[in-house]
PDB file of N, CA and C in Angstrom:
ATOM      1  N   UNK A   1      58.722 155.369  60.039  1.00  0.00           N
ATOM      2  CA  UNK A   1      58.116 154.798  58.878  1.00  0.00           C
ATOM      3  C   UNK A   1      56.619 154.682  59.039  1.00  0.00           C
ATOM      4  N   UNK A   2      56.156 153.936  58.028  1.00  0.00           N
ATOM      5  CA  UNK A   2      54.567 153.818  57.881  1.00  0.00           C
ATOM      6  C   UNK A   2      54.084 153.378  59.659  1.00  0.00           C
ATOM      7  N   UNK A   3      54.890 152.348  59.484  1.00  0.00           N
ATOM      8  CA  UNK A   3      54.315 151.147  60.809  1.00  0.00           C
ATOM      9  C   UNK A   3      54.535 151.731  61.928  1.00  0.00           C
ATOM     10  N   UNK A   4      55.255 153.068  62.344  1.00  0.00           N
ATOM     11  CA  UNK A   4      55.427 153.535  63.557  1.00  0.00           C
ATOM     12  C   UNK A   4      54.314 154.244  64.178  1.00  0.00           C
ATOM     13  N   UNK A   5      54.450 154.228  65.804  1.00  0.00           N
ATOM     14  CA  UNK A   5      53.128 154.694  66.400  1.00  0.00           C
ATOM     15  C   UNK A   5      53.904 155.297  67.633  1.00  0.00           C
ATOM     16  N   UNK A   6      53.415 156.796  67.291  1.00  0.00           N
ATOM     17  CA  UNK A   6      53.877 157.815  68.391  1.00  0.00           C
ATOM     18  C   UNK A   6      52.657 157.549  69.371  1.00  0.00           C
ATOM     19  N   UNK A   7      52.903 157.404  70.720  1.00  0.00           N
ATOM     20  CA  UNK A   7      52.432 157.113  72.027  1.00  0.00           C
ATOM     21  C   UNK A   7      52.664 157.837  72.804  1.00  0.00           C
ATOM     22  N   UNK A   8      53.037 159.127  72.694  1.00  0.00           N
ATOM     23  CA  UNK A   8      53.977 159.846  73.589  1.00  0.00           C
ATOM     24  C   UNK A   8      52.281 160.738  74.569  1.00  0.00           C
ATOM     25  N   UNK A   9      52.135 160.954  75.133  1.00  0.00           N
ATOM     26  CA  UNK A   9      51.181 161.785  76.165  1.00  0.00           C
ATOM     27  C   UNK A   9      49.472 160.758  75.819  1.00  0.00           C
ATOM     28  N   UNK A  10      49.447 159.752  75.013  1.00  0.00           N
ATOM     29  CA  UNK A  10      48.272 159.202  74.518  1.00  0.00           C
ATOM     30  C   UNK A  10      48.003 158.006  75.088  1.00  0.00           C
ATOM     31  N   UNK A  11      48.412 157.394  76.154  1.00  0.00           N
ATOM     32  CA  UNK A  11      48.006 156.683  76.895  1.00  0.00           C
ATOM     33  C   UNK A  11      48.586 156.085  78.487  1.00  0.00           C
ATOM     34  N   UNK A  12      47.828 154.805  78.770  1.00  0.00           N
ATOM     35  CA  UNK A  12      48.576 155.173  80.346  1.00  0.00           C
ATOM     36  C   UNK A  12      49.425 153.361  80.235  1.00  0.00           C
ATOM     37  N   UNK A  13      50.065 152.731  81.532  1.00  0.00           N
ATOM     38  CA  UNK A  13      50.994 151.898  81.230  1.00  0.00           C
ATOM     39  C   UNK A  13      50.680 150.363  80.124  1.00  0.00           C
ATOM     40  N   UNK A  14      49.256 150.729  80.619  1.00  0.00           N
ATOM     41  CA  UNK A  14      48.865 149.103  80.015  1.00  0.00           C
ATOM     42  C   UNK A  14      48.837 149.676  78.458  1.00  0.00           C
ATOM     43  N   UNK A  15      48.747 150.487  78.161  1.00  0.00           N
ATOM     44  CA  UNK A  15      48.307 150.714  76.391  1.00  0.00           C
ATOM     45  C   UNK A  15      50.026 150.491  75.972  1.00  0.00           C
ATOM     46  N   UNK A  16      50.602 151.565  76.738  1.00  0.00           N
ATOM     47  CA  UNK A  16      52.365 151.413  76.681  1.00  0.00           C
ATOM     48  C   UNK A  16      52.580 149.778  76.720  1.00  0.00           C
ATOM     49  N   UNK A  17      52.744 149.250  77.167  1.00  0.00           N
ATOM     50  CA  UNK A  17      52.621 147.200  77.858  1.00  0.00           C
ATOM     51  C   UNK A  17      51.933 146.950  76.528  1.00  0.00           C
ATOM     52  N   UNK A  18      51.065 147.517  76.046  1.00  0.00           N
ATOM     53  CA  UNK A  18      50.711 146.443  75.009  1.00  0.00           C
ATOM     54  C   UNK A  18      51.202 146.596  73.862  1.00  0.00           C
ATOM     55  N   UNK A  19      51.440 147.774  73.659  1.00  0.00           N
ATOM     56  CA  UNK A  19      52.390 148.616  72.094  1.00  0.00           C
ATOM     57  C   UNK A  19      53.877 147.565  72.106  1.00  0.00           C
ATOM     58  N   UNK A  20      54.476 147.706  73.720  1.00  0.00           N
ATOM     59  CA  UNK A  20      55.705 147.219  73.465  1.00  0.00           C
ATOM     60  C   UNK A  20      55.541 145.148  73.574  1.00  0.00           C
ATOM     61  N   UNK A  21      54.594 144.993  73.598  1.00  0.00           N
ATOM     62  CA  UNK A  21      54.240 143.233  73.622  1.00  0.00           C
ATOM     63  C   UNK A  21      54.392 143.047  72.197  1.00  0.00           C
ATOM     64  N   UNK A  22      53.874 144.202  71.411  1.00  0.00           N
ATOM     65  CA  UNK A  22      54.099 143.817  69.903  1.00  0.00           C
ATOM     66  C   UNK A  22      55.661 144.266  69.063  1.00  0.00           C
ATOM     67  N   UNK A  23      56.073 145.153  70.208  1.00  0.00           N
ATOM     68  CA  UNK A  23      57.638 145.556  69.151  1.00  0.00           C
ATOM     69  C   UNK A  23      58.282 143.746  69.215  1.00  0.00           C
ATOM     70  N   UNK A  24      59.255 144.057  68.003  1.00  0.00           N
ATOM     71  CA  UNK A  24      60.295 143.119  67.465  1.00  0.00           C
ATOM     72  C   UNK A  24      61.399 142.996  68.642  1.00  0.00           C
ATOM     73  N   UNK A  25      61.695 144.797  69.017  1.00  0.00           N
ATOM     74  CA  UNK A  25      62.660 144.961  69.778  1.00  0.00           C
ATOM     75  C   UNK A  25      62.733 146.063  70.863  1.00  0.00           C
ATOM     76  N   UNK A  26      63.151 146.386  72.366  1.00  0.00           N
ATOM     77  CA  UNK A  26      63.129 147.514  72.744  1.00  0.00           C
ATOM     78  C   UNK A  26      64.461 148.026  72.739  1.00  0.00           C
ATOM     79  N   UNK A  27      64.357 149.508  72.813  1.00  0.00           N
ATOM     80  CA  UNK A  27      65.774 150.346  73.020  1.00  0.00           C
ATOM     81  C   UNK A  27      65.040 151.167  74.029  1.00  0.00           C
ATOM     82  N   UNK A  28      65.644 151.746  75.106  1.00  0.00           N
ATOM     83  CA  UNK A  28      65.067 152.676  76.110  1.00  0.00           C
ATOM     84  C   UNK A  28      66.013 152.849  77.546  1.00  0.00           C
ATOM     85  N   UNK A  29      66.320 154.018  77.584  1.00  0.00           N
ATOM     86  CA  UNK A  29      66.221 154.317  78.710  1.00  0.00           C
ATOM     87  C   UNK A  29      66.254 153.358  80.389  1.00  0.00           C
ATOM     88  N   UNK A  30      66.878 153.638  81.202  1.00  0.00           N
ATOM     89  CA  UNK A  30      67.063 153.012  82.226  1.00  0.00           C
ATOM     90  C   UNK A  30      65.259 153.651  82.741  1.00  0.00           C
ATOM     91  N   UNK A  31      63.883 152.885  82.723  1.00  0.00           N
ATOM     92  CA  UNK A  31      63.024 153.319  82.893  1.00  0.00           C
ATOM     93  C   UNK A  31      61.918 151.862  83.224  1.00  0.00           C
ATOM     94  N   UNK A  32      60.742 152.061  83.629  1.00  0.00           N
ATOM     95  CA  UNK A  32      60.069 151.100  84.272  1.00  0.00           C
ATOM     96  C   UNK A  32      59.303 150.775  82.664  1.00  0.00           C
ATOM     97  N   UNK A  33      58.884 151.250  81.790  1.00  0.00           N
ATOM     98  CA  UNK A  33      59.212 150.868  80.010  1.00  0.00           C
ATOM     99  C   UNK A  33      60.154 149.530  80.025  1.00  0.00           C
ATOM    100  N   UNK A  34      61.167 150.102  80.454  1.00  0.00           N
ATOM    101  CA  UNK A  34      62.879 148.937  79.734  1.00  0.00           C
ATOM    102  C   UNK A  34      62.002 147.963  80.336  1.00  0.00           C
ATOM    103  N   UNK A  35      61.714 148.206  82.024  1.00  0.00           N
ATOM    104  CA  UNK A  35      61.165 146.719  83.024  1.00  0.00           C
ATOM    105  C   UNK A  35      60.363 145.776  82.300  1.00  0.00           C
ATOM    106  N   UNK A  36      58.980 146.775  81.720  1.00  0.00           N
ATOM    107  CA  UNK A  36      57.908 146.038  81.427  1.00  0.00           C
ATOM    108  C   UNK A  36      58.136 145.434  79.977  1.00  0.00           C
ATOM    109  N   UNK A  37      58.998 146.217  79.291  1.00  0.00           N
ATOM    110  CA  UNK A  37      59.939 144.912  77.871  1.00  0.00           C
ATOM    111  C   UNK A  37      60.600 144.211  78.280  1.00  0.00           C
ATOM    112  N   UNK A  38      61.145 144.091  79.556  1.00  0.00           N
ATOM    113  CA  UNK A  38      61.904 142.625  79.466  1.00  0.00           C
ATOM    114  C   UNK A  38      61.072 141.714  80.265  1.00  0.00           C
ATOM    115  N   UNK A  39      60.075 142.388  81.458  1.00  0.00           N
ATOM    116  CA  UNK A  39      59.367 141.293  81.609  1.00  0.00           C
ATOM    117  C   UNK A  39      58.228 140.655  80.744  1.00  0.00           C
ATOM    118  N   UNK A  40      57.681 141.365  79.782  1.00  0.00           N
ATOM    119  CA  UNK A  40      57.486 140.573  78.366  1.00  0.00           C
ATOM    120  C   UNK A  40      57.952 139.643  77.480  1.00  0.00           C
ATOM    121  N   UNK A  41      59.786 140.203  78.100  1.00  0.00           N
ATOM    122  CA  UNK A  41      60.232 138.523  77.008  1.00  0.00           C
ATOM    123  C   UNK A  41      60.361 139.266  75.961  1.00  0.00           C
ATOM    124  N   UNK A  42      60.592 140.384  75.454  1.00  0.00           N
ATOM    125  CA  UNK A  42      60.689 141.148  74.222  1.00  0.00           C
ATOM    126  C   UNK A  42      62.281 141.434  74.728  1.00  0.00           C
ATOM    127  N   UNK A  43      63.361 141.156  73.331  1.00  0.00           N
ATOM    128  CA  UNK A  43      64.698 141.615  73.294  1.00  0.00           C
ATOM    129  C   UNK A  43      64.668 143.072  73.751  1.00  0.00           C
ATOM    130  N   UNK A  44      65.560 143.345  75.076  1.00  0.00           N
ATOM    131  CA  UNK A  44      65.043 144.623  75.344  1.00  0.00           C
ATOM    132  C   UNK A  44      66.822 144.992  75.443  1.00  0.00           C
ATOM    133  N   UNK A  45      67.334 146.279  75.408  1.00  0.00           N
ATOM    134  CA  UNK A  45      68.575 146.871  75.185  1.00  0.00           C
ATOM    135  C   UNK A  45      68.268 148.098  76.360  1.00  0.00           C
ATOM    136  N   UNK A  46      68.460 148.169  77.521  1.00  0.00           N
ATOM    137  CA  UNK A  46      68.547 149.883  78.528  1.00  0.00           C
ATOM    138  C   UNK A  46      69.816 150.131  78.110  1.00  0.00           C
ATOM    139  N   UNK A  47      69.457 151.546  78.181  1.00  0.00           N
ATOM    140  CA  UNK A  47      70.664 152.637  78.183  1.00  0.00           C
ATOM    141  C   UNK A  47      70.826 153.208  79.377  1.00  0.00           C
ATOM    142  N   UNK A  48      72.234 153.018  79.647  1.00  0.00           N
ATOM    143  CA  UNK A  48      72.722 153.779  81.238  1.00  0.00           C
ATOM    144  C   UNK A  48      73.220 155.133  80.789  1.00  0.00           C
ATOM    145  N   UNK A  49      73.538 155.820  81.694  1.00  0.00           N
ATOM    146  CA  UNK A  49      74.466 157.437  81.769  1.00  0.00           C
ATOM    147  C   UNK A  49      75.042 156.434  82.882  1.00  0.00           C
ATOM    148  N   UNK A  50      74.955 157.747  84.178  1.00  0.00           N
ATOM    149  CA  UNK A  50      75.858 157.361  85.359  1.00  0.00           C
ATOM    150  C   UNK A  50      74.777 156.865  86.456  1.00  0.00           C
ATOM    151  N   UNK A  51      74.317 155.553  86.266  1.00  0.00           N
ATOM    152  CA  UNK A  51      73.723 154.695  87.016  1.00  0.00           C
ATOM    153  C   UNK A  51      74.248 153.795  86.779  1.00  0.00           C
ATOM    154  N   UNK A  52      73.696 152.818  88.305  1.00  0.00           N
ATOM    155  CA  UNK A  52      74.359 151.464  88.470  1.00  0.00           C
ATOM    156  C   UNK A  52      73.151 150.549  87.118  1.00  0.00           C
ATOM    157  N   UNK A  53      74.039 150.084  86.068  1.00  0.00           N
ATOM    158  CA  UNK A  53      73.247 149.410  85.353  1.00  0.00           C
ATOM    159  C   UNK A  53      73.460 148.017  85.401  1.00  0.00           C
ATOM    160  N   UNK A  54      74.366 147.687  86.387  1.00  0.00           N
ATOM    161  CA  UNK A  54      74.564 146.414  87.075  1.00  0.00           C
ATOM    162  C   UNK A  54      73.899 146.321  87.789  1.00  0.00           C
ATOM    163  N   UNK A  55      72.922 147.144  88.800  1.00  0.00           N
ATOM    164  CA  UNK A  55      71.885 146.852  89.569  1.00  0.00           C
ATOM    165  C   UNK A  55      70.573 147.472  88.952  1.00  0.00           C
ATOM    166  N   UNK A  56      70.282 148.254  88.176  1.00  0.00           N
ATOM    167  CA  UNK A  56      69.385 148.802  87.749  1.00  0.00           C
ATOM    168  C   UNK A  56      69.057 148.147  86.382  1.00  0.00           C
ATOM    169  N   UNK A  57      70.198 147.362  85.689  1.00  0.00           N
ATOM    170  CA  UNK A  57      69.824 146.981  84.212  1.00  0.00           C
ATOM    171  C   UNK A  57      68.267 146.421  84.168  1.00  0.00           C
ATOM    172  N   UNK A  58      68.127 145.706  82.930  1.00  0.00           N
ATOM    173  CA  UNK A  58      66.836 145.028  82.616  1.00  0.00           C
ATOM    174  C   UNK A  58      67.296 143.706  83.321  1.00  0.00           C
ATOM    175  N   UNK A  59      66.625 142.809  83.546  1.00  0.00           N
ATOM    176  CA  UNK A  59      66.675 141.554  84.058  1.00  0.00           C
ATOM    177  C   UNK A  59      65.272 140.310  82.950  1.00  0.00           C
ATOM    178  N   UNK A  60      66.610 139.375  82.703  1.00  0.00           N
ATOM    179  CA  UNK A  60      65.861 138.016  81.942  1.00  0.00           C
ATOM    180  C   UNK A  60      66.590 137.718  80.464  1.00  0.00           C
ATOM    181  N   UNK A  61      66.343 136.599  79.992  1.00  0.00           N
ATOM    182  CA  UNK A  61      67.331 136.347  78.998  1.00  0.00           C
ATOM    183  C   UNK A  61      67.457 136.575  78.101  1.00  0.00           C
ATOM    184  N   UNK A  62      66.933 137.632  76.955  1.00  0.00           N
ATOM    185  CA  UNK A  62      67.208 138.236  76.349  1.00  0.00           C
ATOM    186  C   UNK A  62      67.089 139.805  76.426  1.00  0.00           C
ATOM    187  N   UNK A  63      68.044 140.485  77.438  1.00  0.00           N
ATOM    188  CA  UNK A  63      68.261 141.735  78.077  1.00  0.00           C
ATOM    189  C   UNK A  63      69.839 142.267  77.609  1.00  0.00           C
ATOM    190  N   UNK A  64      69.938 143.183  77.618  1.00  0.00           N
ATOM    191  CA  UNK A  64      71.403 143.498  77.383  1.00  0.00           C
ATOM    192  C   UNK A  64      71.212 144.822  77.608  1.00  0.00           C
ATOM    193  N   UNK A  65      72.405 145.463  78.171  1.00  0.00           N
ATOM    194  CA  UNK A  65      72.635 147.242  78.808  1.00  0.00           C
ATOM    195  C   UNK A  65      73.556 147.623  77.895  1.00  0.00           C
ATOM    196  N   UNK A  66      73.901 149.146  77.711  1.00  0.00           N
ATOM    197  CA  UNK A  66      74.786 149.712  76.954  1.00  0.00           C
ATOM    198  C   UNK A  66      74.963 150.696  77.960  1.00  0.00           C
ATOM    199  N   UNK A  67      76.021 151.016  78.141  1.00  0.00           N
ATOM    200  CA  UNK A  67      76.361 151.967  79.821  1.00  0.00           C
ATOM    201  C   UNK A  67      77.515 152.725  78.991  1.00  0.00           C
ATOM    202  N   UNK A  68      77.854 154.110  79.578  1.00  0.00           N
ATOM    203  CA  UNK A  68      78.507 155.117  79.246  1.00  0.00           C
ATOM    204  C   UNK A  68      79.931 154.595  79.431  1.00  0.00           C
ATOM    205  N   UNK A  69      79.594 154.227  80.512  1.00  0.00           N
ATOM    206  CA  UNK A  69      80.933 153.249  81.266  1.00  0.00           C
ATOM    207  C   UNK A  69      80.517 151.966  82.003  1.00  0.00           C
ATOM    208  N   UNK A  70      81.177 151.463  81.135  1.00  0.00           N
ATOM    209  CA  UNK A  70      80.906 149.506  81.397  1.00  0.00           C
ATOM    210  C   UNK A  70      81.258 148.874  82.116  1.00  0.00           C
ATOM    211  N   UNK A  71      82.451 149.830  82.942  1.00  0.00           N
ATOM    212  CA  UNK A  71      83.231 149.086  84.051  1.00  0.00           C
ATOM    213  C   UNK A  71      82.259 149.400  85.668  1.00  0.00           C
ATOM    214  N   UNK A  72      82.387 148.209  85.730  1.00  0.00           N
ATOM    215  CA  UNK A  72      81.253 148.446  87.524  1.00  0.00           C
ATOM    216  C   UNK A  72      81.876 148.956  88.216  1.00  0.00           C
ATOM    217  N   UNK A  73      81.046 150.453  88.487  1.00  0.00           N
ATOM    218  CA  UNK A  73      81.012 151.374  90.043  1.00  0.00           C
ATOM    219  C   UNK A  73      82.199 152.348  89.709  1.00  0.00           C
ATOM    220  N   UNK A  74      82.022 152.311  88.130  1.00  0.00           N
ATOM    221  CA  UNK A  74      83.010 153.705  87.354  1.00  0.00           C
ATOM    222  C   UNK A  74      81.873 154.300  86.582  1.00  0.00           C
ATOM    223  N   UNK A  75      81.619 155.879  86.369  1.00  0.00           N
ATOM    224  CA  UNK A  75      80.392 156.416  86.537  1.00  0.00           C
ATOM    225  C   UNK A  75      80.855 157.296  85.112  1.00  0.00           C
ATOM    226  N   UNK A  76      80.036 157.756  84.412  1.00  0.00           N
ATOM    227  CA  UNK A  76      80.211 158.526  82.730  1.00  0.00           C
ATOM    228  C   UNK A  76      78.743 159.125  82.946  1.00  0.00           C
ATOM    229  N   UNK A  77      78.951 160.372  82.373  1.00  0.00           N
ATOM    230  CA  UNK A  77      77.361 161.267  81.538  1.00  0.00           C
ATOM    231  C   UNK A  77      76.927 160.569  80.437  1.00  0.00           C
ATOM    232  N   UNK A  78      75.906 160.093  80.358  1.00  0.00           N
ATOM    233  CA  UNK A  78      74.973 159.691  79.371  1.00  0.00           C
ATOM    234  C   UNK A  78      75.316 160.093  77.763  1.00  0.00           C
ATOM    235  N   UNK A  79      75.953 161.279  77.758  1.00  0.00           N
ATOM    236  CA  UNK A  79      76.590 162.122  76.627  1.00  0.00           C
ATOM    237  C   UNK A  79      77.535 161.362  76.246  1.00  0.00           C
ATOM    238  N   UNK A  80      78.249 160.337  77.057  1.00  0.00           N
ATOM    239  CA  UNK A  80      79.527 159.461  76.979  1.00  0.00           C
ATOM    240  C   UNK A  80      79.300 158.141  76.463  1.00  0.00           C
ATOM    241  N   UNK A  81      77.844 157.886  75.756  1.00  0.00           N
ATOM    242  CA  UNK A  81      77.349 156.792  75.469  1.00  0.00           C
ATOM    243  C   UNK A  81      77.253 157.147  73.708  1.00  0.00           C
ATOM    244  N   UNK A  82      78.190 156.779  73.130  1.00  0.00           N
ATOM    245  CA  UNK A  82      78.126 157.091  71.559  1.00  0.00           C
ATOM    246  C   UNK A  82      76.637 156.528  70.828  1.00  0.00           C
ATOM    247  N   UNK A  83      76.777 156.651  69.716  1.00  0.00           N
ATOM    248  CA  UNK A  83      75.141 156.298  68.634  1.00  0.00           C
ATOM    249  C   UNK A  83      76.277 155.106  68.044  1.00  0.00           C
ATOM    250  N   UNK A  84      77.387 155.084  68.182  1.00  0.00           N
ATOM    251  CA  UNK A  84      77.735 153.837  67.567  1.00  0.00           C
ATOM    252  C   UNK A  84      77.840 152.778  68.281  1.00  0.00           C
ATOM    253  N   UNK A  85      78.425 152.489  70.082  1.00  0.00           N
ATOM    254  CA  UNK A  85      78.351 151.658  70.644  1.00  0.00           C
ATOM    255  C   UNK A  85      76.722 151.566  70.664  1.00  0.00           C
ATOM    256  N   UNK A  86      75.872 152.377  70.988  1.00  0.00           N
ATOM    257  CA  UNK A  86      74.607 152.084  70.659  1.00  0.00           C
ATOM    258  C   UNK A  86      73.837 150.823  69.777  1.00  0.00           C
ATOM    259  N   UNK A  87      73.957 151.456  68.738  1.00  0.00           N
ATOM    260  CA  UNK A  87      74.417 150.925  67.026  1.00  0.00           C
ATOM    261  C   UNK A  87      74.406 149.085  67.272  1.00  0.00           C
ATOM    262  N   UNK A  88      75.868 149.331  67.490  1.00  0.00           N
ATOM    263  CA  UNK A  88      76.130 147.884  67.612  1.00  0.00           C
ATOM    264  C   UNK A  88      75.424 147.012  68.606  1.00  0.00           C
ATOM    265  N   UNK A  89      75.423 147.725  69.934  1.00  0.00           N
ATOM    266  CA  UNK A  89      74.651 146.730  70.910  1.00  0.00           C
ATOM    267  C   UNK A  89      73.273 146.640  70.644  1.00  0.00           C
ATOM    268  N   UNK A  90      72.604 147.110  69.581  1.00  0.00           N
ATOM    269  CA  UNK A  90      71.522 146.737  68.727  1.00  0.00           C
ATOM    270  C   UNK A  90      71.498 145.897  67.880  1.00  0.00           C
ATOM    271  N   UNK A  91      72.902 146.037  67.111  1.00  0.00           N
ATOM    272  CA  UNK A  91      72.643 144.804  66.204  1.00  0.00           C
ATOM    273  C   UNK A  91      73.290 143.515  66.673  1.00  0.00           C
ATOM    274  N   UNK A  92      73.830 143.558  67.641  1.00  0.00           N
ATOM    275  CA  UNK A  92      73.976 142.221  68.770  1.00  0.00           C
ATOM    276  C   UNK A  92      72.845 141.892  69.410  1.00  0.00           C
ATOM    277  N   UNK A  93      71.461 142.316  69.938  1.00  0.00           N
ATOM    278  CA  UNK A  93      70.761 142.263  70.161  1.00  0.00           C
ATOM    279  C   UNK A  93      69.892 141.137  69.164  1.00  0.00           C
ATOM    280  N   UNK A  94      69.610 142.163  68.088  1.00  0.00           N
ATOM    281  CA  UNK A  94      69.061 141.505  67.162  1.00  0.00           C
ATOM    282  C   UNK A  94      69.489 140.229  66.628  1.00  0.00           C
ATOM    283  N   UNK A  95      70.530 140.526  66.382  1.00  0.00           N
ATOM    284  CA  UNK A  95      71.429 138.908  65.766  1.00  0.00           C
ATOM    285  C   UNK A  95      71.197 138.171  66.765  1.00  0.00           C
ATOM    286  N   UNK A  96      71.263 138.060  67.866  1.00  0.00           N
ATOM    287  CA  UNK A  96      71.166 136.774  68.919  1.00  0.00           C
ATOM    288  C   UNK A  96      69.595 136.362  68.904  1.00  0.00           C
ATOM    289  N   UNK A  97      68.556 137.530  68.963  1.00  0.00           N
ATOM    290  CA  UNK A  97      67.367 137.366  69.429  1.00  0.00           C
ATOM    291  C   UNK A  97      66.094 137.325  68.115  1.00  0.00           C
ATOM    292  N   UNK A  98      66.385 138.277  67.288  1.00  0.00           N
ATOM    293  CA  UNK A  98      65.127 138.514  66.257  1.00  0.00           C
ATOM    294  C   UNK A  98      65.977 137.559  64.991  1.00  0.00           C
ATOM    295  N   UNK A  99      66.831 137.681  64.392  1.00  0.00           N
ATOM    296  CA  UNK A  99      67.275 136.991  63.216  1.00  0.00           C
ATOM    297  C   UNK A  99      66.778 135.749  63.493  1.00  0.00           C
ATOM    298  N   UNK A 100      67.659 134.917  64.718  1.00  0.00           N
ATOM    299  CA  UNK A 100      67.339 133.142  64.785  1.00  0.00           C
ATOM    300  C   UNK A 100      66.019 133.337  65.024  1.00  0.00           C
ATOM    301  N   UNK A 101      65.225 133.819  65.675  1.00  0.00           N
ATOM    302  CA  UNK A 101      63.560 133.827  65.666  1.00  0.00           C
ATOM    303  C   UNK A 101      63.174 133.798  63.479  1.00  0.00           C
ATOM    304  N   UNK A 102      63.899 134.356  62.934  1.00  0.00           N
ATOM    305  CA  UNK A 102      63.614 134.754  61.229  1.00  0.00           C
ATOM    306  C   UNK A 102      63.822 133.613  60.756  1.00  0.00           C
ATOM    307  N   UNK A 103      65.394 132.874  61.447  1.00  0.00           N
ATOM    308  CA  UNK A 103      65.683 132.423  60.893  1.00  0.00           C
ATOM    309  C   UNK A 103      64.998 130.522  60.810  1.00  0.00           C
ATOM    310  N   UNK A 104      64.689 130.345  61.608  1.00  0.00           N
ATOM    311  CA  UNK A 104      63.602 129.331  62.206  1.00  0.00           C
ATOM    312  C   UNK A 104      62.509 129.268  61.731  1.00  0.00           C
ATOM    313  N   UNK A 105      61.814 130.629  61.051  1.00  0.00           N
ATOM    314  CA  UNK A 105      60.285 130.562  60.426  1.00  0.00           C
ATOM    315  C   UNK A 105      60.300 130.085  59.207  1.00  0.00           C
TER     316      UNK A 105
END
């Protein structure tokens, strides 16, 4: 949409750190990104394939993982991670974290 801002090859971590200080919400990748949104305190959502996302997830209290396979130290291709469990563990995200923030203002 209007408000979106492609960042992709246009800057280095702190410009990244500050783009995501202002998102509502993150979605991303098991990546040092996911890290620096949740150590912001920004609702952050990683996506696993076949990593430990029990040891690798985001860490802090409003964090949540979506893993190919959810069961610990049982391993799935990233391909095994639907757009609908996706989906939803977004809008669980949101409902816990950005709505009551809406809903409070």
């Amino acid at each position: 949409g209007p408000r979106a801002i492609d960042c992709v090859g246009k800057g280095d971590i702190l410009c990244s750190a500050a783009a995501i200080d202002r998102a509502t919400l993150f979605v991303g990748n098991d990546s040092g990104l996911m890290h620096v949104s949740a150590a912001l305190g920004r609702p952050t959502l990683g996506l696993f394939g076949p990593t430990e996302w029990w040891l690798y997830g985001p860490w802090g209290p409003k964090t949540r993982t979506a893993a190919s396979n959810e069961t610990r130290g049982q391993f799935a291709p990233i391909e095994d991670l639907s757009v609908d469990h996706v989906f939803d563990a977004v809008l669980d995200l949101h409902d816990a974290y950005v709505a009551e923030g809406a809903a409070k203002a």
